[in-house]
N, C-alpha and C. Protein backbone atom coordinates (compact mmCIF):
# COMPACT_ATOMS: atom_id res chain seq x y z
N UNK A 1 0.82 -1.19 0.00
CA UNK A 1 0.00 0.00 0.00
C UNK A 1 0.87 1.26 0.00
N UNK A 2 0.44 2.07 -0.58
CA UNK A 2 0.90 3.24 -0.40
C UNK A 2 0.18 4.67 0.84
N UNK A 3 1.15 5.02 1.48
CA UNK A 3 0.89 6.19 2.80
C UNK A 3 0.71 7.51 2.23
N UNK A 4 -0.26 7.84 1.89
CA UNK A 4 -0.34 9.40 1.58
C UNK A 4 -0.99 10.69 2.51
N UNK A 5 -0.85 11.56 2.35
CA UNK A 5 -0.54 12.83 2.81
C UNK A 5 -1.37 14.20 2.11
N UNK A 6 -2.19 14.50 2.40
CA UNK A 6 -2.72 15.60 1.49
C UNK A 6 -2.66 16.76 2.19
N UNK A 7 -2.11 18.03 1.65
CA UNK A 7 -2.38 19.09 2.06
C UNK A 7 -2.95 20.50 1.46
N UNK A 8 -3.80 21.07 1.53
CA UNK A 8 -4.34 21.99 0.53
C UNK A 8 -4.13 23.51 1.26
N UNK A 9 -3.79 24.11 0.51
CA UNK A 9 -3.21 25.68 0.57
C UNK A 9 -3.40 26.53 -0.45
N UNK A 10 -4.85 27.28 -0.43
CA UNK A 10 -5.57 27.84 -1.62
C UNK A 10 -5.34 27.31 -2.56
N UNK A 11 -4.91 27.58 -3.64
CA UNK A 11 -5.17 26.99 -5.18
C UNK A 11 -4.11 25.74 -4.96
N UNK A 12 -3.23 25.28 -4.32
CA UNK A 12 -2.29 24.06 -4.19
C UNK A 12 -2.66 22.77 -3.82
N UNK A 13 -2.00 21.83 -3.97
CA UNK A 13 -2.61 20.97 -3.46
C UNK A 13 -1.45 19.43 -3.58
N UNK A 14 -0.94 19.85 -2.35
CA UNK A 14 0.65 19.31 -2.15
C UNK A 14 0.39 17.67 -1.41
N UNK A 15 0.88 16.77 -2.45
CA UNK A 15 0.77 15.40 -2.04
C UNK A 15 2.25 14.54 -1.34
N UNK A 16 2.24 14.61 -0.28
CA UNK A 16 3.40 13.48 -0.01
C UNK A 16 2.78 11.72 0.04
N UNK A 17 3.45 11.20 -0.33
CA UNK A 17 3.39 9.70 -0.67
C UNK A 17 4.66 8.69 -0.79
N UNK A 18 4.20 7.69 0.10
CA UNK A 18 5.74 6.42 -0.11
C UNK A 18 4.86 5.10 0.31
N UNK A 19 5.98 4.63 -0.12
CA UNK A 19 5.77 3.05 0.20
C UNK A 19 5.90 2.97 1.75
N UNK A 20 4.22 2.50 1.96
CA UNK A 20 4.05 2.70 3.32
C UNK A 20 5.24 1.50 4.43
N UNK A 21 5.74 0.84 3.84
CA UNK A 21 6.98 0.10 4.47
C UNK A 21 8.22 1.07 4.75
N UNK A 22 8.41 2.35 3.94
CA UNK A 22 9.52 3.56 4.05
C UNK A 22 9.17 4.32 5.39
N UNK A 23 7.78 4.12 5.84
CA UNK A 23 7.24 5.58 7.08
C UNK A 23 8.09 5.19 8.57
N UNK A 24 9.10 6.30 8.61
CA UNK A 24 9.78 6.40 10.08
C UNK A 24 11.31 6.31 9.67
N UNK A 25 11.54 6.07 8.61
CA UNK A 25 12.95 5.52 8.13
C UNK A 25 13.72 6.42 7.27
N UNK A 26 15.12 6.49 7.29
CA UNK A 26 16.25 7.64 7.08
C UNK A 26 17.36 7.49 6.39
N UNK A 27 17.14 7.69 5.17
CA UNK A 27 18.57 7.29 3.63
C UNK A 27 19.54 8.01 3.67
N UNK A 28 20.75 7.68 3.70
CA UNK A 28 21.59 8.67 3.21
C UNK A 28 22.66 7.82 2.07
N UNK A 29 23.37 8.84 1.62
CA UNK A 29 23.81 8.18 0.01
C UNK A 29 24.52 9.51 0.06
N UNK A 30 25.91 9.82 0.38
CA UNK A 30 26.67 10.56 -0.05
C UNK A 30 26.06 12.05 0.24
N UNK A 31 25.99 13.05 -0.28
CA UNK A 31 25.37 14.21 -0.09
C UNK A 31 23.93 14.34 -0.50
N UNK A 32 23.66 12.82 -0.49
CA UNK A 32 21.93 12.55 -0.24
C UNK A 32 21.54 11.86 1.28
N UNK A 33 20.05 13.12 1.80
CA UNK A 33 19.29 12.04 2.66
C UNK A 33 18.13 12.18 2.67
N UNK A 34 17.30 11.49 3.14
CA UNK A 34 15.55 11.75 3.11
C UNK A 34 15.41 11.29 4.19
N UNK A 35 14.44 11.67 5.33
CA UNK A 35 13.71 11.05 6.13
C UNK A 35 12.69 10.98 5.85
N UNK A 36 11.63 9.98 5.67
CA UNK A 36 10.50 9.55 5.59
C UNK A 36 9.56 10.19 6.99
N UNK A 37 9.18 10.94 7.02
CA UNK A 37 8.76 11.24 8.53
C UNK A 37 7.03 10.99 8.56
N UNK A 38 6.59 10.31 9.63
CA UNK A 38 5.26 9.95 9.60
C UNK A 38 4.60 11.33 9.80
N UNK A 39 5.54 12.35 10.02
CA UNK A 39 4.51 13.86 10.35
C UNK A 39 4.05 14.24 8.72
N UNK A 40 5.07 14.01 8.20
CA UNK A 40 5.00 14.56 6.73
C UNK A 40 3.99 13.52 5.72
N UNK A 41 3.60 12.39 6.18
CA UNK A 41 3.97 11.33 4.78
C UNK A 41 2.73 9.96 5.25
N UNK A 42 2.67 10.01 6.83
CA UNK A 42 1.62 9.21 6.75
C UNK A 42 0.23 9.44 7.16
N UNK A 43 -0.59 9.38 6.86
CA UNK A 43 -1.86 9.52 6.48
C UNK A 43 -2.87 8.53 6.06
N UNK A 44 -3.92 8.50 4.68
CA UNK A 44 -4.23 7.73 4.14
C UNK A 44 -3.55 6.11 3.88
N UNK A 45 -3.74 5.37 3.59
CA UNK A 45 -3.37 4.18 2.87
C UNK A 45 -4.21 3.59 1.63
N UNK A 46 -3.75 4.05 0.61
CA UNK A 46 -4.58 3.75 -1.04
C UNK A 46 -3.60 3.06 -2.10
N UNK A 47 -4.61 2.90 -2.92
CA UNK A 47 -3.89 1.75 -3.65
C UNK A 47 -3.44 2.33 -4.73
N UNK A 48 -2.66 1.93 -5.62
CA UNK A 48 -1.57 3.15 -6.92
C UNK A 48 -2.49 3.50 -7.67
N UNK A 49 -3.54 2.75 -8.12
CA UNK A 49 -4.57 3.39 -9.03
C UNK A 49 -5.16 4.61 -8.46
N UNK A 50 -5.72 5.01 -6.98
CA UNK A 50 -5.91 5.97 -6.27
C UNK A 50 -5.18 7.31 -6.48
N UNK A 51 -3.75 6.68 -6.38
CA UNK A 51 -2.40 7.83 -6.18
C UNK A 51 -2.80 8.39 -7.85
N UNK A 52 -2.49 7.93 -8.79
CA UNK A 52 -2.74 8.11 -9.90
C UNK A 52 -3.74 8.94 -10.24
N UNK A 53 -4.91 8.59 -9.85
CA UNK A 53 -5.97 10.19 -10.07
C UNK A 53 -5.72 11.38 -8.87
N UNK A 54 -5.30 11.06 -7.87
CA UNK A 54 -5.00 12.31 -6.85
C UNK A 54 -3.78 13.02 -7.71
N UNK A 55 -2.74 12.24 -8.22
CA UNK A 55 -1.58 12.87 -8.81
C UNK A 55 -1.87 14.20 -10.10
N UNK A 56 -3.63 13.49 -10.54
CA UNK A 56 -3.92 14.69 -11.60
C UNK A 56 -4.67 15.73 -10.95
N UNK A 57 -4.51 15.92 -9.76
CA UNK A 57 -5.01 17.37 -9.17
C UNK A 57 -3.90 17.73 -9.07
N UNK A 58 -3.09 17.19 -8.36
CA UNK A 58 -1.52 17.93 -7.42
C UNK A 58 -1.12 18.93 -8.24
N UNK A 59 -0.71 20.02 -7.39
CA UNK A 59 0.21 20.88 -8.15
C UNK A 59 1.87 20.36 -7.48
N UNK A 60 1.55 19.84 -6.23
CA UNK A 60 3.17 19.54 -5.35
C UNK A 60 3.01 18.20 -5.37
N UNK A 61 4.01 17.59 -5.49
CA UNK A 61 3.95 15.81 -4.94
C UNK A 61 5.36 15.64 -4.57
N UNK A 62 5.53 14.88 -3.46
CA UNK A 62 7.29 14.58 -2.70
C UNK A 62 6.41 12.95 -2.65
N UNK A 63 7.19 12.17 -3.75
CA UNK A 63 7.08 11.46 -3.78
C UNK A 63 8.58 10.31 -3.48
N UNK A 64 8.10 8.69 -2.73
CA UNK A 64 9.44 8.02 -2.62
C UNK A 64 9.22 6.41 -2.64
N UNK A 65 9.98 6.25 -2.99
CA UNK A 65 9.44 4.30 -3.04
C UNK A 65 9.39 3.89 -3.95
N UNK A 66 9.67 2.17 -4.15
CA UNK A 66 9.61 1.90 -5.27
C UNK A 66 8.28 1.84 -6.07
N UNK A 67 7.27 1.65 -5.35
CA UNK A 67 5.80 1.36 -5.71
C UNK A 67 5.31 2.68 -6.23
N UNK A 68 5.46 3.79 -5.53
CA UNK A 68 4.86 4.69 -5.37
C UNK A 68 5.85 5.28 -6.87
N UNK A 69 6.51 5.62 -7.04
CA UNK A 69 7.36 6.23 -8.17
C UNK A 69 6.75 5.32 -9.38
N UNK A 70 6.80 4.00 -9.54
CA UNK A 70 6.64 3.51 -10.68
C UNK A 70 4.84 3.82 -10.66
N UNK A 71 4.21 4.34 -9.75
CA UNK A 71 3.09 4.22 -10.43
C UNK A 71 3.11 6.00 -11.00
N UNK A 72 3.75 6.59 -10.40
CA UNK A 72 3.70 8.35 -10.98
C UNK A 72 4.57 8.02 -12.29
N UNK A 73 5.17 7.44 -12.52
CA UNK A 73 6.04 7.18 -13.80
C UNK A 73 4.73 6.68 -15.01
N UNK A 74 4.35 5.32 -14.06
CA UNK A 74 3.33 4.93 -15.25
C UNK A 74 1.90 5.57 -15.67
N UNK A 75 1.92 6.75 -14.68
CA UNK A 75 0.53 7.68 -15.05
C UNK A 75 1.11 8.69 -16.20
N UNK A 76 2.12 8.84 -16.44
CA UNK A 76 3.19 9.91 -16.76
C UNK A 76 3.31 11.51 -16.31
N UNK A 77 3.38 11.12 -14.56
CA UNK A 77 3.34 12.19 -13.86
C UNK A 77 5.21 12.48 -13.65
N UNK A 78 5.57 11.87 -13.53
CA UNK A 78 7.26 11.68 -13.71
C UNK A 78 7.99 11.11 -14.73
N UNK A 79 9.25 11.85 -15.04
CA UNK A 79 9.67 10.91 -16.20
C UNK A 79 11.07 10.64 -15.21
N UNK A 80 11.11 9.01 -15.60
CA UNK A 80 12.20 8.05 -15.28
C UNK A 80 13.56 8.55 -14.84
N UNK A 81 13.68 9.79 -16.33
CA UNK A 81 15.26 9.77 -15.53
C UNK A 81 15.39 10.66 -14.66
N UNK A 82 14.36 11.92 -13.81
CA UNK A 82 14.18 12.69 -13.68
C UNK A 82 14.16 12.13 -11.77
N UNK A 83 14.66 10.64 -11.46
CA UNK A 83 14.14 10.02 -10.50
C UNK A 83 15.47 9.79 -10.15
N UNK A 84 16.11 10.43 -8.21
CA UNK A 84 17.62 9.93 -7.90
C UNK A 84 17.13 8.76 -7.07
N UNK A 85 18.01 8.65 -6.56
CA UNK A 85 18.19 6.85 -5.57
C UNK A 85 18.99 7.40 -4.59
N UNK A 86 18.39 7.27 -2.94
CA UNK A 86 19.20 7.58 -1.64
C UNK A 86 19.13 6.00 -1.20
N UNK A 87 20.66 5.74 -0.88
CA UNK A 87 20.74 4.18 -0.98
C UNK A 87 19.75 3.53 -1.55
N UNK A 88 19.78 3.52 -2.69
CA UNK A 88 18.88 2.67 -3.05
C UNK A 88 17.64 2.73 -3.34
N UNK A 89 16.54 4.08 -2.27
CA UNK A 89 15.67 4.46 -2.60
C UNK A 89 15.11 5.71 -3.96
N UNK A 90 13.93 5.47 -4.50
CA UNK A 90 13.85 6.06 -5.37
C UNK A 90 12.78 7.28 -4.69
N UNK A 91 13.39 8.83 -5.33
CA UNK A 91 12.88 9.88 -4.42
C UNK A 91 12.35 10.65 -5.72
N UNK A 92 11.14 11.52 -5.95
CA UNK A 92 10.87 12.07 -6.98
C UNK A 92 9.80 13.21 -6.51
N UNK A 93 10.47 14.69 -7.27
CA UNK A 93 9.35 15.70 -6.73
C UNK A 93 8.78 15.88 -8.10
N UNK A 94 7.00 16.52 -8.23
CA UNK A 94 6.65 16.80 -9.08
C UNK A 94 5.88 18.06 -8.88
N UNK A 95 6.11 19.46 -9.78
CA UNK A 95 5.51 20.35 -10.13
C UNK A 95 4.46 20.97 -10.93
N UNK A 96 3.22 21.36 -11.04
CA UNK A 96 2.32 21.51 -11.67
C UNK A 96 2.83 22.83 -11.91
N UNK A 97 3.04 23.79 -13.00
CA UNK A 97 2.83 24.83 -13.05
C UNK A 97 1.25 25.33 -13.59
N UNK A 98 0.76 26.68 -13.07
CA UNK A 98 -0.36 26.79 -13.01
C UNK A 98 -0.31 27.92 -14.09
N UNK A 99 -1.37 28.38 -15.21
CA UNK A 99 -1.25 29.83 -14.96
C UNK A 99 -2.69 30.78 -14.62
């Protein structure tokens, strides 16, 4: 399952999401780190098809995991190479610009 996070701030609408197995846990990789923090990130629990239509509102998404990335990849909310790895994990932000 995936742990998501919604937060709305007038016209925004900022999604954090991971592989709910990542919530509480801390990467580092050279002059990379992420903490997964349950303040930030856990919330809901939905399934990738879910994430996938919430992803076409978002204007913000801090997205991480393997589950969770390949499904923003396969909506084509992210593109592939646009995705780093903190040990190992896959971390991906996405921007809506509005006008």
């Amino acid at each position: 399952m995936i742990s998501i996070r919604i937060y709305q701030k007038g016209n925004d609408l900022l999604i954090g999401a991971c592989d709910e197995k990542l919530l509480g846990k801390k990467f580092e990789d050279g002059k990379f780190q992420i903490e997964i923090k349950r303040e930030f990130y856990d919330g809901k629990r939905i399934t990738p098809e879910a994430l996938k239509k919430l992803l076409g509102d978002a204007t913000i998404a801090n997205l991480v995991g393997k589950d969770t990335i390949k499904c923003a990849i396969e909506a084509g909310f992210v593109d592939p190479e646009c995705i780093i790895k903190i040990n190992g994990v896959p971390h991906a932000q996405m921007v809506r610009m509005l006008q």
